[in-house]
C-alpha atoms as a PDB file:
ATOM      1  CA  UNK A   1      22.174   9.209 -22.191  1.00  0.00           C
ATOM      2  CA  UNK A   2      22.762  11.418 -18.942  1.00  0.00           C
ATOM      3  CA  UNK A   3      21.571  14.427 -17.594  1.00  0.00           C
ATOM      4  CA  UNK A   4      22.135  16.169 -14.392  1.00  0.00           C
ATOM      5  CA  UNK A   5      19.285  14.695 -12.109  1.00  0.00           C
ATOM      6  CA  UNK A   6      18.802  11.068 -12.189  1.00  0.00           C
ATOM      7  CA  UNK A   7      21.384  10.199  -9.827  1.00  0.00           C
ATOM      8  CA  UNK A   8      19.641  11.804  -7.073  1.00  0.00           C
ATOM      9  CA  UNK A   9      16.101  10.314  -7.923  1.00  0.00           C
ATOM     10  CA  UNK A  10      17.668   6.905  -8.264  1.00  0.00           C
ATOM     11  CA  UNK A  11      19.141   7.165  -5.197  1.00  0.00           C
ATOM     12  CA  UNK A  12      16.454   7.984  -3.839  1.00  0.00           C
ATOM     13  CA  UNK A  13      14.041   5.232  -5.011  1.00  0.00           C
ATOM     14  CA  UNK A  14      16.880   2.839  -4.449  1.00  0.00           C
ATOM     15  CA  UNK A  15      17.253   3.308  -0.649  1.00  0.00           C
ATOM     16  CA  UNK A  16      13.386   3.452  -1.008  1.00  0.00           C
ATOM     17  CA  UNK A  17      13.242   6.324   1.594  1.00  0.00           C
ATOM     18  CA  UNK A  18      10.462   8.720   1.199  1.00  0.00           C
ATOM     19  CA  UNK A  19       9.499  12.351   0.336  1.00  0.00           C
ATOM     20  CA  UNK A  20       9.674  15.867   0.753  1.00  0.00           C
ATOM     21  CA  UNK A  21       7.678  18.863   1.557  1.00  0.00           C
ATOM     22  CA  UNK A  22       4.475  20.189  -0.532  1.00  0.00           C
ATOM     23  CA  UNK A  23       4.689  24.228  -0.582  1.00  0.00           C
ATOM     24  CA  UNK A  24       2.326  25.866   1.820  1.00  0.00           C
ATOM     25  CA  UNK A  25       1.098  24.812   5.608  1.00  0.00           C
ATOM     26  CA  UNK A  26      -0.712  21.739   5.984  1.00  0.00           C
ATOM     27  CA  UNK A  27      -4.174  21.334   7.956  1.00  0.00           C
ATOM     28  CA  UNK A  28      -3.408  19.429  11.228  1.00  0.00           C
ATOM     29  CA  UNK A  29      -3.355  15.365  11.282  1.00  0.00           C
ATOM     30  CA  UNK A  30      -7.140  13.256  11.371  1.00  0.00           C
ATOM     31  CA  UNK A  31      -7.721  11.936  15.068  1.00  0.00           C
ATOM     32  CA  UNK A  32      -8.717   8.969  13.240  1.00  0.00           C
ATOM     33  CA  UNK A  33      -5.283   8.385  11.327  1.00  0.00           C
ATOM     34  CA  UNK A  34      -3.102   9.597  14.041  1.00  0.00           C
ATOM     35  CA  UNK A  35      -5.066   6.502  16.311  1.00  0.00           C
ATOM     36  CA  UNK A  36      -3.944   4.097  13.535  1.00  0.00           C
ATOM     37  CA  UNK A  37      -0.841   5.145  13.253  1.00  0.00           C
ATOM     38  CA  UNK A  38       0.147   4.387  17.007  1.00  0.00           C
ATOM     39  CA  UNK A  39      -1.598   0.951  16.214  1.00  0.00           C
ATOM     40  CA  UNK A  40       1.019   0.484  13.416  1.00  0.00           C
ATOM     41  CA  UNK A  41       3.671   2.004  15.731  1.00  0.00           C
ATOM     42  CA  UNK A  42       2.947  -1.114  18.321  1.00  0.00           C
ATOM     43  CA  UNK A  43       2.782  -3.857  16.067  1.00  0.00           C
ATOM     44  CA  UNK A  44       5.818  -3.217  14.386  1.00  0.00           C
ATOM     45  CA  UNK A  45       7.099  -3.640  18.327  1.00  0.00           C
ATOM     46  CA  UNK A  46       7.054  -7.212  17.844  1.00  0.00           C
ATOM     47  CA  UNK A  47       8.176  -7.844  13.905  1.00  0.00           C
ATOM     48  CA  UNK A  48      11.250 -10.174  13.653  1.00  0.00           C
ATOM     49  CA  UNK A  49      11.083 -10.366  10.197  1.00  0.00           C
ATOM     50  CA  UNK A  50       9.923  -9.980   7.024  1.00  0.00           C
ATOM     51  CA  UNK A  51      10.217  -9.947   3.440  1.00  0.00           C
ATOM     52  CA  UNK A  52       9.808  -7.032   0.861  1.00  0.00           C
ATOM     53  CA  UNK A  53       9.140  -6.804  -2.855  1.00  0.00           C
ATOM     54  CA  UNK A  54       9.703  -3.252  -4.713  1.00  0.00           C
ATOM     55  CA  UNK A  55       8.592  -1.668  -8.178  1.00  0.00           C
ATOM     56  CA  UNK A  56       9.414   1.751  -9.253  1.00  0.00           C
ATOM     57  CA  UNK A  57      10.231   4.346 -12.507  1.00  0.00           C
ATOM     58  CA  UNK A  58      12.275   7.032 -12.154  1.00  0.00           C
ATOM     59  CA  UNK A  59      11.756   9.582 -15.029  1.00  0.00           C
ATOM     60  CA  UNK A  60      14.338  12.533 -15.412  1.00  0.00           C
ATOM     61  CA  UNK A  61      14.689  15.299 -17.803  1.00  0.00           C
ATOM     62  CA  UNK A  62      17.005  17.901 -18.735  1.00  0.00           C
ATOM     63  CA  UNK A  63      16.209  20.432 -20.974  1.00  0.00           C
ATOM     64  CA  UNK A  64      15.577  18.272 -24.627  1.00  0.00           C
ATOM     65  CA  UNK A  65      16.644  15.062 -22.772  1.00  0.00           C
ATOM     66  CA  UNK A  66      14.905  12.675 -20.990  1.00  0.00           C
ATOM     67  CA  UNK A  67      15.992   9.527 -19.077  1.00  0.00           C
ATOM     68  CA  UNK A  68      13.333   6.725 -17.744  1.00  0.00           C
ATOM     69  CA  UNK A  69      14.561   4.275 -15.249  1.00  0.00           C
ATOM     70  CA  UNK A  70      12.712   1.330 -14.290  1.00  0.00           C
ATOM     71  CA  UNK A  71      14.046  -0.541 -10.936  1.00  0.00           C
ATOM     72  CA  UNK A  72      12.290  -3.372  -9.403  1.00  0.00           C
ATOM     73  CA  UNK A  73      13.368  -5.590  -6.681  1.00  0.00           C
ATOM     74  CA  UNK A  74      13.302  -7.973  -3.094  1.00  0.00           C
ATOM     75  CA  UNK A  75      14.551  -8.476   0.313  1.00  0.00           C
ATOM     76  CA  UNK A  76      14.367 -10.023   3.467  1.00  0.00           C
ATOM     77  CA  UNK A  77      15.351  -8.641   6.865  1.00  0.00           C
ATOM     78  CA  UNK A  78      16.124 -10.106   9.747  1.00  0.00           C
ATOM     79  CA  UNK A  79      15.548  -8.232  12.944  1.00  0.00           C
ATOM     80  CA  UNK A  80      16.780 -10.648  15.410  1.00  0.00           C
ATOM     81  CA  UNK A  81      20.234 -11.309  14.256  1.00  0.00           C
ATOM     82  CA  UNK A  82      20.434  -7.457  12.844  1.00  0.00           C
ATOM     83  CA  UNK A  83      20.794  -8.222   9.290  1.00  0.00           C
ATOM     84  CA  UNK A  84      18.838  -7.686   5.366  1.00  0.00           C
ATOM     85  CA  UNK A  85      19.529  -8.767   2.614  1.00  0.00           C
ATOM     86  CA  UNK A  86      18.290  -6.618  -0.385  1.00  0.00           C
ATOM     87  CA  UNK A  87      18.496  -7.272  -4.709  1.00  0.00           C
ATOM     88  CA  UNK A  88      17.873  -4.227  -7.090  1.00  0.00           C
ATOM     89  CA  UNK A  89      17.843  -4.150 -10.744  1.00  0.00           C
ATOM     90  CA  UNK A  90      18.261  -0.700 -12.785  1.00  0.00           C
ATOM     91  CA  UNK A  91      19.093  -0.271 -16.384  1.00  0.00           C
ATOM     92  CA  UNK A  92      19.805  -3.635 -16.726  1.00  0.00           C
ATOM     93  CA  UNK A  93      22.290  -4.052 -13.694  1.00  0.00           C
ATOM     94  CA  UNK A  94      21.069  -6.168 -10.380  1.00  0.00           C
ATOM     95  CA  UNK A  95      23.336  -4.868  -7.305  1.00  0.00           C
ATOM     96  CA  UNK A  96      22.698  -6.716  -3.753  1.00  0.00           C
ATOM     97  CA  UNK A  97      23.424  -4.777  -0.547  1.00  0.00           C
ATOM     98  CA  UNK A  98      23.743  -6.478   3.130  1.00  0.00           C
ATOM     99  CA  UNK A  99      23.188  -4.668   6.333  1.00  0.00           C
ATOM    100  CA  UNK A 100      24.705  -7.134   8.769  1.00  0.00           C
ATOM    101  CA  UNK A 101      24.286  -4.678  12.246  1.00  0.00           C
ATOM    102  CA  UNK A 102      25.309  -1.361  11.397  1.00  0.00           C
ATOM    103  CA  UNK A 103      27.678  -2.444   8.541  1.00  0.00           C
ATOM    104  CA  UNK A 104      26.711  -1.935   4.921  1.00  0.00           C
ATOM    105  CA  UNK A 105      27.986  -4.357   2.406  1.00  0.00           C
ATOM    106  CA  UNK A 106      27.171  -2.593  -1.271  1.00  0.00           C
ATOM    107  CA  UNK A 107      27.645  -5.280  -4.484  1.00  0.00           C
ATOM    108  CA  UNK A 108      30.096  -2.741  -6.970  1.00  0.00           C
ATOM    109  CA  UNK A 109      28.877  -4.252  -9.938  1.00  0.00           C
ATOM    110  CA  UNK A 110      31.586  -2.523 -12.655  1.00  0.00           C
ATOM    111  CA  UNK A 111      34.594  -3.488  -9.901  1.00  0.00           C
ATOM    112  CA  UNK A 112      33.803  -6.769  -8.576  1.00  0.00           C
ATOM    113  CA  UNK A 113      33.868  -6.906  -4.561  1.00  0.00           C
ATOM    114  CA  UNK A 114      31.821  -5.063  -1.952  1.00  0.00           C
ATOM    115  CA  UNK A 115      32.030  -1.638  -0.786  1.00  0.00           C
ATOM    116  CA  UNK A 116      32.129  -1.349   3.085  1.00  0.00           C
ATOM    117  CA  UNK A 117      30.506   1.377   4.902  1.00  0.00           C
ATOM    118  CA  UNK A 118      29.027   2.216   8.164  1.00  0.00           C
ATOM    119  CA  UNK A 119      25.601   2.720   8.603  1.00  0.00           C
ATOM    120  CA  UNK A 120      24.465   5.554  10.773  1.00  0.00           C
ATOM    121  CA  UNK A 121      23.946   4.659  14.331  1.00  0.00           C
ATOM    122  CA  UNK A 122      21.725   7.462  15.303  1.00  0.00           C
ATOM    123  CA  UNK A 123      18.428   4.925  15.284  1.00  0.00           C
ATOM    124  CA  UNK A 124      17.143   1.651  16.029  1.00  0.00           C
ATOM    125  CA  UNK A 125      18.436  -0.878  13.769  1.00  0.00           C
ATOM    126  CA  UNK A 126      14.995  -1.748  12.454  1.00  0.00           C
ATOM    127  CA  UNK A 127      14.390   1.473  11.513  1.00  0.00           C
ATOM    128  CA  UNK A 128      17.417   1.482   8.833  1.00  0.00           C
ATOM    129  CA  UNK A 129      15.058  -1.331   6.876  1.00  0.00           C
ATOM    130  CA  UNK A 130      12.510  -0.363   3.824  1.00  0.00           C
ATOM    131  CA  UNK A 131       9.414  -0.587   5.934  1.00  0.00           C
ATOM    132  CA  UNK A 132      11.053   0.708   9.111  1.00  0.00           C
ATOM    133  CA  UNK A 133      12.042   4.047   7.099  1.00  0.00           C
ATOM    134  CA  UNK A 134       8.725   4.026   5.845  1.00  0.00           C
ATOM    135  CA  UNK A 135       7.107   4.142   8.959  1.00  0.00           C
ATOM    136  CA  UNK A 136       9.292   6.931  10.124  1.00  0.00           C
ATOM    137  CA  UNK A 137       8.190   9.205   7.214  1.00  0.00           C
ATOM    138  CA  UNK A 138       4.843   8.755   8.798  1.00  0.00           C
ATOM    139  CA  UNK A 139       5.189   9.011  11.986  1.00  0.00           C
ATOM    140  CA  UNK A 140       7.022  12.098  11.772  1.00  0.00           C
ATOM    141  CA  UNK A 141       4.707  14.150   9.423  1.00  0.00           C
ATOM    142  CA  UNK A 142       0.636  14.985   9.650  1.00  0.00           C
ATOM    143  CA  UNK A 143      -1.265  12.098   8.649  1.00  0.00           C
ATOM    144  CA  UNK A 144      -4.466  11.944   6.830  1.00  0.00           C
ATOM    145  CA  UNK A 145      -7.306   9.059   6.684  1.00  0.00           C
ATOM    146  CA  UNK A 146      -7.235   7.654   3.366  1.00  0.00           C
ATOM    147  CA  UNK A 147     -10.267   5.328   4.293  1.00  0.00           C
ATOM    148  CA  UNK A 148     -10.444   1.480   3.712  1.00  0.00           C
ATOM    149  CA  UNK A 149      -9.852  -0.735   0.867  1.00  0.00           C
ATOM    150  CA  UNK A 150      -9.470  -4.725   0.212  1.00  0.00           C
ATOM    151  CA  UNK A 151      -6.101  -5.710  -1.118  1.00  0.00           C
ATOM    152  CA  UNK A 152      -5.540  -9.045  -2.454  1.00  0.00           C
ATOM    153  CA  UNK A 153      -8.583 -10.272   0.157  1.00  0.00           C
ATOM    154  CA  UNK A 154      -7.295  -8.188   2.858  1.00  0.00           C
ATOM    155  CA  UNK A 155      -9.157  -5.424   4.652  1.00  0.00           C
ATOM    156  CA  UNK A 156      -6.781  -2.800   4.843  1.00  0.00           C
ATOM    157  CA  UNK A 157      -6.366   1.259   6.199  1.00  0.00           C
ATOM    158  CA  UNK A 158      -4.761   3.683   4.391  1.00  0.00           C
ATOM    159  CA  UNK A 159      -3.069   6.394   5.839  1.00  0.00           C
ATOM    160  CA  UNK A 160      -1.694   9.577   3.758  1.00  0.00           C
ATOM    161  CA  UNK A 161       1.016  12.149   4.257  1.00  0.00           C
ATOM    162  CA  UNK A 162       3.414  14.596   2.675  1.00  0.00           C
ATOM    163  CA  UNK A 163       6.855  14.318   4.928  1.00  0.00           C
ATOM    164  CA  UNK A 164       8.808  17.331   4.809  1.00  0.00           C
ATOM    165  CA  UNK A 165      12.024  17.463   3.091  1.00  0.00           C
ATOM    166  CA  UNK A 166      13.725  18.009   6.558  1.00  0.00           C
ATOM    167  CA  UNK A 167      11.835  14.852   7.780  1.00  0.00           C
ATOM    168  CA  UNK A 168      13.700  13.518   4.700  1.00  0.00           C
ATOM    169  CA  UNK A 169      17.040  14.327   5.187  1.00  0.00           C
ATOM    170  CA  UNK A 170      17.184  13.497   8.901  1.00  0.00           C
ATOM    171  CA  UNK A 171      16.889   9.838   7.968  1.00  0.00           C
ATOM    172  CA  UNK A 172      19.632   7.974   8.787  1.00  0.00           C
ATOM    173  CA  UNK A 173      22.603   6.977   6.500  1.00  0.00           C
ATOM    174  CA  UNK A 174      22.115   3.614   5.576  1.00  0.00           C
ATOM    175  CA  UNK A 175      25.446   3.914   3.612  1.00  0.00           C
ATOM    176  CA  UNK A 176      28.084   5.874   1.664  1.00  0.00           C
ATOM    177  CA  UNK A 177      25.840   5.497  -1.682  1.00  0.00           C
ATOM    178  CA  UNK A 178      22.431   6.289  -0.290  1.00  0.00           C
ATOM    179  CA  UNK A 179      23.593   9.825   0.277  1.00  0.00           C
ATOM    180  CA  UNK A 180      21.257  12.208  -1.621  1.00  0.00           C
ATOM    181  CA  UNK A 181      21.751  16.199  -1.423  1.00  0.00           C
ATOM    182  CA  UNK A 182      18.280  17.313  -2.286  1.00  0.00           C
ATOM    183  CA  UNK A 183      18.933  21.102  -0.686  1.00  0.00           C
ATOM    184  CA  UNK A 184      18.981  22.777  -4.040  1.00  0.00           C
ATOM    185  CA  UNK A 185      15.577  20.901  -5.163  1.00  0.00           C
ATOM    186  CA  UNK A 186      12.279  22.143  -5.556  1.00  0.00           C
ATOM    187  CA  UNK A 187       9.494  20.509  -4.733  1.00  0.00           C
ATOM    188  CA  UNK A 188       6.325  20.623  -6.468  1.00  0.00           C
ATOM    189  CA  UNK A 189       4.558  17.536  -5.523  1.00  0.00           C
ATOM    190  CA  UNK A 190       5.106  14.400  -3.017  1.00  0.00           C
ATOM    191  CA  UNK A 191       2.170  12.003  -1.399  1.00  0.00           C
ATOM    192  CA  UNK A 192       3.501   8.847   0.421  1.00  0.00           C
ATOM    193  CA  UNK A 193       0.460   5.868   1.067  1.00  0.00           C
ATOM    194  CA  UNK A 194       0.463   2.951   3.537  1.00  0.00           C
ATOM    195  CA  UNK A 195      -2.083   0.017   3.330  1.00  0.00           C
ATOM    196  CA  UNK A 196      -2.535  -1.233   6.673  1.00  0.00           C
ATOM    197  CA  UNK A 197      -4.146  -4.526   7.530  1.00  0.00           C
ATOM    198  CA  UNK A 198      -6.818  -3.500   9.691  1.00  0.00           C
ATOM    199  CA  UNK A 199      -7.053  -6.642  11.821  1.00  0.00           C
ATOM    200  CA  UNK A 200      -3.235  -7.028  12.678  1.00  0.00           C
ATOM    201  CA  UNK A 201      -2.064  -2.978  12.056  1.00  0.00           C
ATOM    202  CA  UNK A 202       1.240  -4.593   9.946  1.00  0.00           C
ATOM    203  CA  UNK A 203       1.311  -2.521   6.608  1.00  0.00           C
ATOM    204  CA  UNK A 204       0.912  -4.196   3.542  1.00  0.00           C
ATOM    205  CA  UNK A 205       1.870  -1.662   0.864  1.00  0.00           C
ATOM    206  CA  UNK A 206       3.483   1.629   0.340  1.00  0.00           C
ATOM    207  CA  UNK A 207       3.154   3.948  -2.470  1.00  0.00           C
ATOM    208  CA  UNK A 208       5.546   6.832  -3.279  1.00  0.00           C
ATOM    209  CA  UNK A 209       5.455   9.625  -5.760  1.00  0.00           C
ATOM    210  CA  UNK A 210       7.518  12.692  -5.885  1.00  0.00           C
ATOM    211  CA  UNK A 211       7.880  15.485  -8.391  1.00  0.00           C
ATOM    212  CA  UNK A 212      11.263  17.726  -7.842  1.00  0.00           C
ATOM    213  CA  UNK A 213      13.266  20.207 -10.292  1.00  0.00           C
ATOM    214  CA  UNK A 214      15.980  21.881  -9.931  1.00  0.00           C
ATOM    215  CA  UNK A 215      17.628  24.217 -12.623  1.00  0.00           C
ATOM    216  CA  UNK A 216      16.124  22.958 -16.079  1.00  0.00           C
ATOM    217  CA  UNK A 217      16.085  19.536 -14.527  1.00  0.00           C
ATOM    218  CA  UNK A 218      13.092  17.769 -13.655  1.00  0.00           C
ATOM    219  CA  UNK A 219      12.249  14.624 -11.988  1.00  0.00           C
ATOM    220  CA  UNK A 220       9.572  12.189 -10.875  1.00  0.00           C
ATOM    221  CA  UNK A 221       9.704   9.027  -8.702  1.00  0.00           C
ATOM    222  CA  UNK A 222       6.707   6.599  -8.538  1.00  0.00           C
ATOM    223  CA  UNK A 223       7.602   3.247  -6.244  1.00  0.00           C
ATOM    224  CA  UNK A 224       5.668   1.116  -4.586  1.00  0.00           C
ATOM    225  CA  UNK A 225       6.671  -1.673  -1.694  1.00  0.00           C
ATOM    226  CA  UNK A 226       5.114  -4.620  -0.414  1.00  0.00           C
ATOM    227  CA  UNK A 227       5.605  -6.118   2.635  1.00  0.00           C
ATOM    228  CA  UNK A 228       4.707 -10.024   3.865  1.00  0.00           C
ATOM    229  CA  UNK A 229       5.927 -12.983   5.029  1.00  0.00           C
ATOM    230  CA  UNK A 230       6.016 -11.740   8.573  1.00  0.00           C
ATOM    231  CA  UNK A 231       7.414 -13.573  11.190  1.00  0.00           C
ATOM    232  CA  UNK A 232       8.517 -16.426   8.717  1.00  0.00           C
ATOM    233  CA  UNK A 233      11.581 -18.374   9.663  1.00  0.00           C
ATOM    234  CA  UNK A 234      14.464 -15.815   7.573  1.00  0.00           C
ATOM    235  CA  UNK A 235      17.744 -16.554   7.148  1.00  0.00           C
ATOM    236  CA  UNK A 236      20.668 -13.821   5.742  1.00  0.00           C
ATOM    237  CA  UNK A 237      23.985 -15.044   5.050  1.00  0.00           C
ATOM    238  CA  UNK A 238      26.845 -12.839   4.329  1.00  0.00           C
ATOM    239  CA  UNK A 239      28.743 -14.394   1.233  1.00  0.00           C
ATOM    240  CA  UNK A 240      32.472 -15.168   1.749  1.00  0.00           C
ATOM    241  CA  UNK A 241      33.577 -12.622  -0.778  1.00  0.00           C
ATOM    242  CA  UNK A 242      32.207  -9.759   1.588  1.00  0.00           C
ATOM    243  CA  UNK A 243      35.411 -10.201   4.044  1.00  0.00           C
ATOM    244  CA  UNK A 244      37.820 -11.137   1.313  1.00  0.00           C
ATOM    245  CA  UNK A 245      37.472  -8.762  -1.852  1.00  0.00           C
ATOM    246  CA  UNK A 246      36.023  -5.190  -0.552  1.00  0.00           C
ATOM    247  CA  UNK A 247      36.486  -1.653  -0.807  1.00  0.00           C
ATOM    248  CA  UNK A 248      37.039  -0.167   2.977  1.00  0.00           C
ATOM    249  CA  UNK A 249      35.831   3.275   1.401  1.00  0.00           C
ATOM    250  CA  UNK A 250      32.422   2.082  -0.651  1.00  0.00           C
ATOM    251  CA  UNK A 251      32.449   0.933  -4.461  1.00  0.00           C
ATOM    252  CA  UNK A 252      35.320   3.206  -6.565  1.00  0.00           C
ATOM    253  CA  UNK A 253      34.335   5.847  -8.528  1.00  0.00           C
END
């Protein structure tokens, strides 16, 4: 069963890129979180890679119909050579994607093959990854102390903030299908979280929810990220098939 919205909230969970603005002003950022931020900001300076796990619903409803999509995946990037690898399962259907410099390699599960796009070249190349995105949303919206809390036997920092929806859509492209026209949305609600380890500044976690409507559609995203294994030896290889049997345009349809 369909209804109008769950493309876009997929698609946005998917490309696990962040959230948009709560109505109203917002007080200024805490000294305290904006200080912690600029220590995340540095030690990201020297990441060459790492490795991501993911976990998310996607709930959708339109008028007397409602759709609930769980997704849940992994990757691993690889800052050095410029490449990430990345596995998501929805409804069933696991689709990989490769970034391999600024060229997208999307797994078109229904055709067989890989569509081929270009990612947008208007950033740093780390900052087309999960965490890298992530950290953008952050640094470009108030940020609040959140205080501290042990995860898993790590100290961590949490910092909190509610990126506008123009923060949002100035991210950069990753790919053809990671386009999301969220202009005609309302927003009602959106918090994004990062755990930070408090001895090395590296974040740990990131937590995501948005409510959005627009007409008598309705949507919420919940996902939360983990991030680890940094600095671990990380190799991406692009399969064969990826120069051989692709779709210059992205996946059909």
């Amino acid at each position: 069963m369909q209804t109008r919205f769950p493309a876009a909230v997929v698609a946005l969970l998917l490309v696990l890129s962040g959230c948009v603005a709560l109505p109203g002003g917002q007080p200024p950022s805490d000294e305290r979180a904006v200080d912690e931020r600029e220590r995340v900001t540095s030690a990201l300076d020297s990441v060459s890679t790492y490795r991501f796990t993911v976990d998310g619903t996607v709930s959708a409803s339109d008028g007397d119909r409602t759709r609930i999509v769980d997704v849940s995946g992994e990757g691993v990037v690889d800052r050095r050579r410029q490449r990430m690898l990345s596995n998501a399962t929805a409804d069933g259907t696991t689709r990989s994607r490769y970034l391999d410099g600024y060229t997208s390699y999307a797994e078109c599960p229904e055709w067989g093959g890989w569509g081929v796009d270009n990612a947008s070249e208007s950033t740093a190349w780390f900052y087309l990854t999960p965490l890298g995105r992530q950290v953008t949303l952050v640094r470009e919206s108030n940020v609040y102390w959140g205080g501290n809390e042990t995860l898993d036997g790590t100290r961590t920092s949490v910092l909190v903030a509610h990126p506008s929806k123009e923060t949002l859509t100035s991210l950069p492209d990753i790919g053809r299908t990671t386009q999301t026209d969220l202009s005609r949305a309302s927003i009602e609600n959106a918090t994004v979280r990062l755990w930070v380890d408090s001895e090395t500044a590296r974040p740990v976690k990131s937590d995501l929810r948005i409510d959005l409507s627009t007409g008598e559609a309705s949507g919420t995203v919940e996902v939360t990220v983990r991030y680890h294994s940094y600095d671990e030896p990380a190799t991406v290889s692009l399969p064969a098939s990826t120069r051989t049997d692709r779709y210059e345009l992205g996946c059909p349809g």
